[in-house]
Protein backbone atom coordinates (compact mmCIF):
# COMPACT_ATOMS: atom_id res chain seq x y z
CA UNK A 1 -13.47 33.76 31.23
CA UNK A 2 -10.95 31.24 32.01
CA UNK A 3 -7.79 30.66 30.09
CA UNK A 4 -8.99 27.05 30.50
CA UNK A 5 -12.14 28.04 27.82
CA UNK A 6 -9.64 29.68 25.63
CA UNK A 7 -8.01 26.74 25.19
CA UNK A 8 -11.30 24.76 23.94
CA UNK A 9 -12.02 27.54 21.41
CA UNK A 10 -8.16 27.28 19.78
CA UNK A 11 -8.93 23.40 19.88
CA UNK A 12 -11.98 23.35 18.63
CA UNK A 13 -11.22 26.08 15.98
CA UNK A 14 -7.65 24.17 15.13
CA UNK A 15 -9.62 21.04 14.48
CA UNK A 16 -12.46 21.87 12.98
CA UNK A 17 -14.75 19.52 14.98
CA UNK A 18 -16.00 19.53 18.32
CA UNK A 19 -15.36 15.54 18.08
CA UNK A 20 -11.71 15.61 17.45
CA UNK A 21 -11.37 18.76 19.44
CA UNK A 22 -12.68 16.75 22.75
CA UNK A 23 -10.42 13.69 21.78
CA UNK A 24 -7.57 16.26 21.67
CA UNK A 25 -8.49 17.73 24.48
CA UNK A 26 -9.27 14.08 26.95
CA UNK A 27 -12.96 15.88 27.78
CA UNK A 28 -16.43 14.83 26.61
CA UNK A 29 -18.49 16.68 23.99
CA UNK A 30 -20.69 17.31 26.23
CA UNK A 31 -18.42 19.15 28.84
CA UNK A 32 -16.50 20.80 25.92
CA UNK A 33 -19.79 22.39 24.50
CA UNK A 34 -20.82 23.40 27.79
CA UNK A 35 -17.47 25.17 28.42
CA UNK A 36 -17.81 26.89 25.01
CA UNK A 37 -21.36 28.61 25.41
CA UNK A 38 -20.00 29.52 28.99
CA UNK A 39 -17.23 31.51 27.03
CA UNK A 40 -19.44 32.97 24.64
CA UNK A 41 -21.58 33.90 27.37
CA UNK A 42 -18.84 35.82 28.66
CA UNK A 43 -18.25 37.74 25.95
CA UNK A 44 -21.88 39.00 25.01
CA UNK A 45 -22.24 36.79 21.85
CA UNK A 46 -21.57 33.20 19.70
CA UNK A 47 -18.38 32.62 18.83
CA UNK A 48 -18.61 29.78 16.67
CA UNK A 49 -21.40 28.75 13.99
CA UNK A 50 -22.04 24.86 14.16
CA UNK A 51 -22.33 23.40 10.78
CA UNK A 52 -23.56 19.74 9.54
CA UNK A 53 -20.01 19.24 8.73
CA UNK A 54 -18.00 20.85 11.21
CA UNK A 55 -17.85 24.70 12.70
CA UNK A 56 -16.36 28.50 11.57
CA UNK A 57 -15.65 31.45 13.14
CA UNK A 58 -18.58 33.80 13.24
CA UNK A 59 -17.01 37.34 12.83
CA UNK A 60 -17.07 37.87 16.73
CA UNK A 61 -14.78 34.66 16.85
CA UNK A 62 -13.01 35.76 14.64
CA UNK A 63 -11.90 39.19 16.31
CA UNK A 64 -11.53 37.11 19.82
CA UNK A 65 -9.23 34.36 18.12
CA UNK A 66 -5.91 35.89 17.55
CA UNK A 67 -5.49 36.87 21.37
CA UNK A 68 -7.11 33.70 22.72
CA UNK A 69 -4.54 31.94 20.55
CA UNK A 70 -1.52 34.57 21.91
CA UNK A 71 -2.52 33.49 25.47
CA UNK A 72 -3.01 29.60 24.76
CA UNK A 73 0.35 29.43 23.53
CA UNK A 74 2.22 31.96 25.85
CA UNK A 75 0.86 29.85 28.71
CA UNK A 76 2.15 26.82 27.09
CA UNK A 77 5.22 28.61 26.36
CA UNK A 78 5.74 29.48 29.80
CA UNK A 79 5.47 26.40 30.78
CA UNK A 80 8.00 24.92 28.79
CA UNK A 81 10.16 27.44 30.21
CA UNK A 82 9.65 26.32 33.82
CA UNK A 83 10.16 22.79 33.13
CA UNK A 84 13.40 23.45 30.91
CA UNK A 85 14.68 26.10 34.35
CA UNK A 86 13.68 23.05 36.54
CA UNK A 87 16.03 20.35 34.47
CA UNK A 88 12.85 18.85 33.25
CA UNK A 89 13.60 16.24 30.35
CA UNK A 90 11.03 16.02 27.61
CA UNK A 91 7.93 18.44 26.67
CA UNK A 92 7.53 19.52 23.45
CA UNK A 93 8.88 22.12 20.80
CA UNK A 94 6.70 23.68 17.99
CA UNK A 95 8.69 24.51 14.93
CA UNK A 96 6.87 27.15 12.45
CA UNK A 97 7.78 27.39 8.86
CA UNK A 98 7.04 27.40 5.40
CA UNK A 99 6.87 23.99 3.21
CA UNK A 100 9.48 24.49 1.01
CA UNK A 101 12.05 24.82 3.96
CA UNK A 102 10.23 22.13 5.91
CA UNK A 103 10.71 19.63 2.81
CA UNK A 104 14.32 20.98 2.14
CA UNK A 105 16.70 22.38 5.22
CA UNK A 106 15.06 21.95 8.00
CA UNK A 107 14.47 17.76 7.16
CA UNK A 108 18.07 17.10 8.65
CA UNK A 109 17.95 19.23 11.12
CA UNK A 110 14.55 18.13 12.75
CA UNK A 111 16.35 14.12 12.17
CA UNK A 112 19.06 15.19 14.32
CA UNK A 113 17.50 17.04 16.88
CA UNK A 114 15.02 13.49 17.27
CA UNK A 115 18.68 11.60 17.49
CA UNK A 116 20.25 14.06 20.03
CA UNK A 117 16.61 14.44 21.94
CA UNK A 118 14.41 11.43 21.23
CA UNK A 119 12.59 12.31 24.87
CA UNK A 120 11.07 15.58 22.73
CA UNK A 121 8.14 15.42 20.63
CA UNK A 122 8.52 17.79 17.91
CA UNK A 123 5.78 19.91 15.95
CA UNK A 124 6.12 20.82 12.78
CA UNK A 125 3.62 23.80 11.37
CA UNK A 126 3.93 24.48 7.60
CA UNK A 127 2.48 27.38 5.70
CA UNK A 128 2.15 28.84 2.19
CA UNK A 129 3.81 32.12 1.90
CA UNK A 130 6.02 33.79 4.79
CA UNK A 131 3.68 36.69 5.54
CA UNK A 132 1.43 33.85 6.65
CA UNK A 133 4.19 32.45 8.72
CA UNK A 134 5.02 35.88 10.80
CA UNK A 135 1.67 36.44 11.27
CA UNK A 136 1.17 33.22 13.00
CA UNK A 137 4.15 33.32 14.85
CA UNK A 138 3.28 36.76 16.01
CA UNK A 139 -0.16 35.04 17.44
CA UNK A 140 1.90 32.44 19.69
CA UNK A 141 1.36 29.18 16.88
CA UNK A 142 4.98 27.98 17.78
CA UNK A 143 8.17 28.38 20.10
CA UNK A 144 10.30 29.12 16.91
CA UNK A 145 10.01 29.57 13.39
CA UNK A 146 12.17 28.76 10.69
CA UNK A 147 12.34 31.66 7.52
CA UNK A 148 13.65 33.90 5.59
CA UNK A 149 12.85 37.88 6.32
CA UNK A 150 13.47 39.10 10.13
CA UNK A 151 14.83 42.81 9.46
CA UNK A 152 11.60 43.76 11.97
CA UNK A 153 10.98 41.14 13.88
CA UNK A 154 10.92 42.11 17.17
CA UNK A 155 12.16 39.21 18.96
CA UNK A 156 15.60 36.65 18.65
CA UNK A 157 16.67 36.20 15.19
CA UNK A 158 19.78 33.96 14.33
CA UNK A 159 21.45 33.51 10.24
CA UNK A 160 21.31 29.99 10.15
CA UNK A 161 22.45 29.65 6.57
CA UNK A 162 21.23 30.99 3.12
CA UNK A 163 19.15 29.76 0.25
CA UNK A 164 20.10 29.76 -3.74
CA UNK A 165 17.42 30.14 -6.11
CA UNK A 166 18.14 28.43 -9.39
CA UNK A 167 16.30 27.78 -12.66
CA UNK A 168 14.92 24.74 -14.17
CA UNK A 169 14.79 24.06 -17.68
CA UNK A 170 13.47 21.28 -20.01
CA UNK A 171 15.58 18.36 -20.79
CA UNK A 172 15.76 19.37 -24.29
CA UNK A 173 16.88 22.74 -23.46
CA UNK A 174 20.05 23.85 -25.56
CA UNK A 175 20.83 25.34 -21.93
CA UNK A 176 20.93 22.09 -20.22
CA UNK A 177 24.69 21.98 -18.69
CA UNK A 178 25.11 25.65 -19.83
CA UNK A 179 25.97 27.02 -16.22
CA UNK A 180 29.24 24.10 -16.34
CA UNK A 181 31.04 27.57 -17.54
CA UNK A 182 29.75 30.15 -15.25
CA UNK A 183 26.42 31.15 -14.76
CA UNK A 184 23.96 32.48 -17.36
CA UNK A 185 23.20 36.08 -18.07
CA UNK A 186 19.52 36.22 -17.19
CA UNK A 187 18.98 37.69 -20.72
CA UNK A 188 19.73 34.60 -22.50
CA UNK A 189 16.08 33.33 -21.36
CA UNK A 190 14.30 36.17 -22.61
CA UNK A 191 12.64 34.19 -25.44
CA UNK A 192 11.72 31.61 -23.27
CA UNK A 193 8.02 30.63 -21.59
CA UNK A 194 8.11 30.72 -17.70
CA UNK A 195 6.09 28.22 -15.07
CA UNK A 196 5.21 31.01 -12.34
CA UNK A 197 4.69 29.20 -8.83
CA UNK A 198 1.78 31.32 -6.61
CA UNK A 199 4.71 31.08 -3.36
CA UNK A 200 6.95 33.23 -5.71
CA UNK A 201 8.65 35.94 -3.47
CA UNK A 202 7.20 39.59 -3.48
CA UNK A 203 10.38 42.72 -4.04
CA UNK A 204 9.19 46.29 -4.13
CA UNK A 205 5.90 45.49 -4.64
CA UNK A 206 6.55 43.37 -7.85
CA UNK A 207 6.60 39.14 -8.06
CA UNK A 208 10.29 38.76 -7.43
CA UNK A 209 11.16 36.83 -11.27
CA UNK A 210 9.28 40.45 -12.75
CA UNK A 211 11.76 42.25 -11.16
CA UNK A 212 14.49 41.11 -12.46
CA UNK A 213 13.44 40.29 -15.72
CA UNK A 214 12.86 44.09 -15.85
CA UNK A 215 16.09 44.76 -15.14
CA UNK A 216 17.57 42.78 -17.92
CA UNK A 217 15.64 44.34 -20.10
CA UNK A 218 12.51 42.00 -21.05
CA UNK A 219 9.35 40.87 -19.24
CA UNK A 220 8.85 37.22 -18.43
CA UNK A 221 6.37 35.50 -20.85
CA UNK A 222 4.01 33.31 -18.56
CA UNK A 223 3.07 29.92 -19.54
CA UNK A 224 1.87 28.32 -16.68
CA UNK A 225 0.89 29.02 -13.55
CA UNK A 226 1.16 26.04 -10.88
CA UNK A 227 0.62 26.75 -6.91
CA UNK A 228 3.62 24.66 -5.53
CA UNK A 229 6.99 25.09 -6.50
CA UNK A 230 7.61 21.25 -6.76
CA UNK A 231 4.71 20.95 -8.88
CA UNK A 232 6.64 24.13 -11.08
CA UNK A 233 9.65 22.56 -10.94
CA UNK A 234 8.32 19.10 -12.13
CA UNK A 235 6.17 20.56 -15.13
CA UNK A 236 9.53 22.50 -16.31
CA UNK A 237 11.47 19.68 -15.92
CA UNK A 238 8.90 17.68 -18.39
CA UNK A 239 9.37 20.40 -20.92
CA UNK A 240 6.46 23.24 -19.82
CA UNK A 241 8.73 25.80 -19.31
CA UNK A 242 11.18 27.41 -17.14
CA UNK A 243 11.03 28.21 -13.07
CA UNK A 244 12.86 28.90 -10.35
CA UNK A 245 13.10 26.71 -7.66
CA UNK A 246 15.25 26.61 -4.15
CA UNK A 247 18.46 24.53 -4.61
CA UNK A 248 17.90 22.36 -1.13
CA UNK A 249 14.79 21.29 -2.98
CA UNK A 250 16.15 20.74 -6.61
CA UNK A 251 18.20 17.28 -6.36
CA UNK A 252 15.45 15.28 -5.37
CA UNK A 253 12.97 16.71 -8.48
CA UNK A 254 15.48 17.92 -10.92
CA UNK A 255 18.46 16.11 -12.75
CA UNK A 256 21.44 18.47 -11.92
CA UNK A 257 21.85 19.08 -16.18
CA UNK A 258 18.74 20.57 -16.08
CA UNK A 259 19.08 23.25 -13.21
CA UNK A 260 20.79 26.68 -14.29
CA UNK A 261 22.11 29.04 -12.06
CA UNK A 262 22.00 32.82 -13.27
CA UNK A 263 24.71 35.77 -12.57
CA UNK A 264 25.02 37.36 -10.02
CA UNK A 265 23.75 34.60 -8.16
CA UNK A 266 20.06 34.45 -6.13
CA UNK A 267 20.26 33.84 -2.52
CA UNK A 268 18.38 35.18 0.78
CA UNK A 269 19.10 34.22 4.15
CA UNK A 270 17.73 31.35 5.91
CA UNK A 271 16.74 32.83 9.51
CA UNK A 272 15.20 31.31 12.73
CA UNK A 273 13.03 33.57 15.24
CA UNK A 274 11.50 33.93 18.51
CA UNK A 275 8.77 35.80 20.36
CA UNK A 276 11.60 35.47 23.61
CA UNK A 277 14.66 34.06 24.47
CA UNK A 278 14.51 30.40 24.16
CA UNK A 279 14.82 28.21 26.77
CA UNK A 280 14.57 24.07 26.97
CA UNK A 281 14.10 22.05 23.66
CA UNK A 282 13.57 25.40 21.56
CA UNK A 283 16.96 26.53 23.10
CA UNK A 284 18.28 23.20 22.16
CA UNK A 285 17.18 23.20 18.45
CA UNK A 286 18.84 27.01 17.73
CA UNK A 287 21.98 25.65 18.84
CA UNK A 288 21.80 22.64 16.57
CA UNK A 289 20.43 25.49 13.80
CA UNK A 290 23.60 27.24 14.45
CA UNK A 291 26.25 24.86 14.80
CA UNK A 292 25.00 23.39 10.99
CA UNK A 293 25.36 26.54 9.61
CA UNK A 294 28.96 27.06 11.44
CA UNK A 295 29.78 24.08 10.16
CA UNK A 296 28.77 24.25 6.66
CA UNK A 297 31.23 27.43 6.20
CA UNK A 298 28.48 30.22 6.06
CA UNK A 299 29.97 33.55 5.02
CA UNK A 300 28.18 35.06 8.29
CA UNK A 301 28.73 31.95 10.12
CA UNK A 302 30.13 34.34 13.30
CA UNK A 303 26.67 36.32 12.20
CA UNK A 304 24.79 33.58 13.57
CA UNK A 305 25.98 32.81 16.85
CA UNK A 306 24.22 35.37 18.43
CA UNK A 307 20.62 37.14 18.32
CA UNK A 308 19.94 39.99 16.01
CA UNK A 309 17.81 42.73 17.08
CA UNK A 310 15.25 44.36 14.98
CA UNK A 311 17.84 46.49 13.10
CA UNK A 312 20.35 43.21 12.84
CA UNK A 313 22.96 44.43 15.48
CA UNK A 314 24.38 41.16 16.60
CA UNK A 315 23.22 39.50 13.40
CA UNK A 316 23.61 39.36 9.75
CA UNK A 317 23.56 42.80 9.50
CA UNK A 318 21.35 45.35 7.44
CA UNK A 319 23.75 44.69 3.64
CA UNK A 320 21.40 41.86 2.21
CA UNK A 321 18.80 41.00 4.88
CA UNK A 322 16.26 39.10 2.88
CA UNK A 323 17.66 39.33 -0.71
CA UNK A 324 17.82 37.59 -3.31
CA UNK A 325 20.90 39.31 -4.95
CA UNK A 326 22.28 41.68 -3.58
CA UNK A 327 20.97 44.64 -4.96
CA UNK A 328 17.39 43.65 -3.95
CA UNK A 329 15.63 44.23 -0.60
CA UNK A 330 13.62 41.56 1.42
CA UNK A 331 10.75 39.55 -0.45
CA UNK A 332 7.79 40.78 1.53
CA UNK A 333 5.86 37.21 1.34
């Protein structure tokens, strides 16, 4: 077994096609097949089903995947590292996230880090829910990832900022403009009819908006359910209800009359991670992480010039790590 034939499975697996997997990969089909059965003949059994339409895991692949992917990357990893310890110019950086920080904060950052670096080709991997994002990360997907939760992450963490959640509401809302005094007691919305968004944050074992509704005394009434937040945010906006949305995302699908913010406010801290200590372009792109959130004032600005270890010494520390007020603990997806 070869890491070599490691690296074909991830491809092949990654694209979905032993075409596009041999493009990727500069081989023939022919040479990538053979190097695939040589693999599976390695390991006592097939790893991958061949379809009319492409190829999936059979359940022996999928046990062997998450370590073949571990050692793909690390090796790429580690040789990133070399080149960057060498003075090397170029190479790549992978950036993990999820999409609603890859369509909000990180879009200026990744803009600048092109301007300061244009020798770097950057990465960008974007998932659903942040469970799905750690898990990746854990299997080697990227150099760094871009979230929210880190309290046990094992690795680097940096604050690089925080995140407001706010509320949407329909134009003809009587509480469009309402927040222009303060914000709103959450109990003011009890009567209304709520868009839920499937990425909504987890507390305590409860959808985060249940929560709190709770605690103000009423349960949410659901009208619709939508998958992506933008797609929440746009049917509220059009008079379906009311959501919550991020407010980096907000001015570019909300009119600002029609966004409410609630007291106390909803934030959770925006966080960047590693497996290791970063080196090269990855190094490169925490400092440019860091010195935006220095520079936009951040409360734990100091917090976030150094890495936090599993129990935030050197970071944010443990008082609101993950919340979204705070009196809650970390969303757990």
């Amino acid at each position: 077994m070869s890491l070599r034939q490691m690296e074909y499975l991830v491809t092949v697996v990654e694209e979905a096609s032993f075409t596009r997997a041999a493009e990727a990969l500069h081989v023939t089909q022919s040479a990538l097949s053979h190097q695939i059965k040589a693999l599976e003949r390695d390991v006592g059994g097939p790893l991958l089903e061949r379809l009319p339409r492409g190829v999936r895991l059979t359940p022996m692949g999928r046990a062997f995947l998450p370590d073949a992917e571990l050692a793909v990357r690390s090796a790429r990893q580690a040789r990133r590292a070399a080149r960057a310890a060498a003075g090397a110019e170029g190479g790549e950086l992978e950036i993990a996230t999820v999409h609603g920080l890859a369509v909000g904060p990180l879009v200026a950052p990744v803009a600048e880090m092109r301007g300061r670096h244009p020798e770097v080709l950057l990465r960008l991997h974007e998932y659903a829910t942040e469970d799905e994002l750690r898990e990746r990360m854990a299997r080697g997907i990227a150099d760094l990832a871009v979230g929210y939760r880190w309290d046990d992450w094992d690795g680097p963490v940096w604050r690089i900022g925080e995140e407001e959640v706010v509320l949407v509401v329909p134009a003809g809302d009587p509480l469009c403009g309402a927040d222009a005094d303060g914000p709103v007691p959450l109990e003011r919305l009890a009567d209304r009819g709520w868009v839920r968004c499937g990425m909504e944050p987890w507390i305590d074992g409860l959808p985060f908006l249940d929560l709190v509704c709770r605690r103000a005394g009423f349960t949410p009434r659901t009208a619709v359910r939508a998958q992506h937040p933008t797609t929440a945010a746009r049917l509220a906006a059009a008079g379906a209800g009311i959501c919550m949305m991020s407010a980096h995302l907000a001015p570019g699908f909300v009119p600002a009359r029609q966004l409410l913010r609630v007291g106390p406010p909803w934030r959770r801290p925006l966080t960047a991670y590693c497996r290791s200590e970063p080196s090269g372009a990855a190094a490169a792109f925490v400092r440019l992480l860091v010195e935006r959130a220095d520079g936009a004032g951040s409360a734990d600005s100091g917090a976030a010039r150094r890495p936090a270890g599993p129990d935030g010494s050197g970071g944010a520390g443990a008082a609101g790590a993950g919340a979204l007020d705070s009196g809650l603990a970390h969303p757990s997806r």
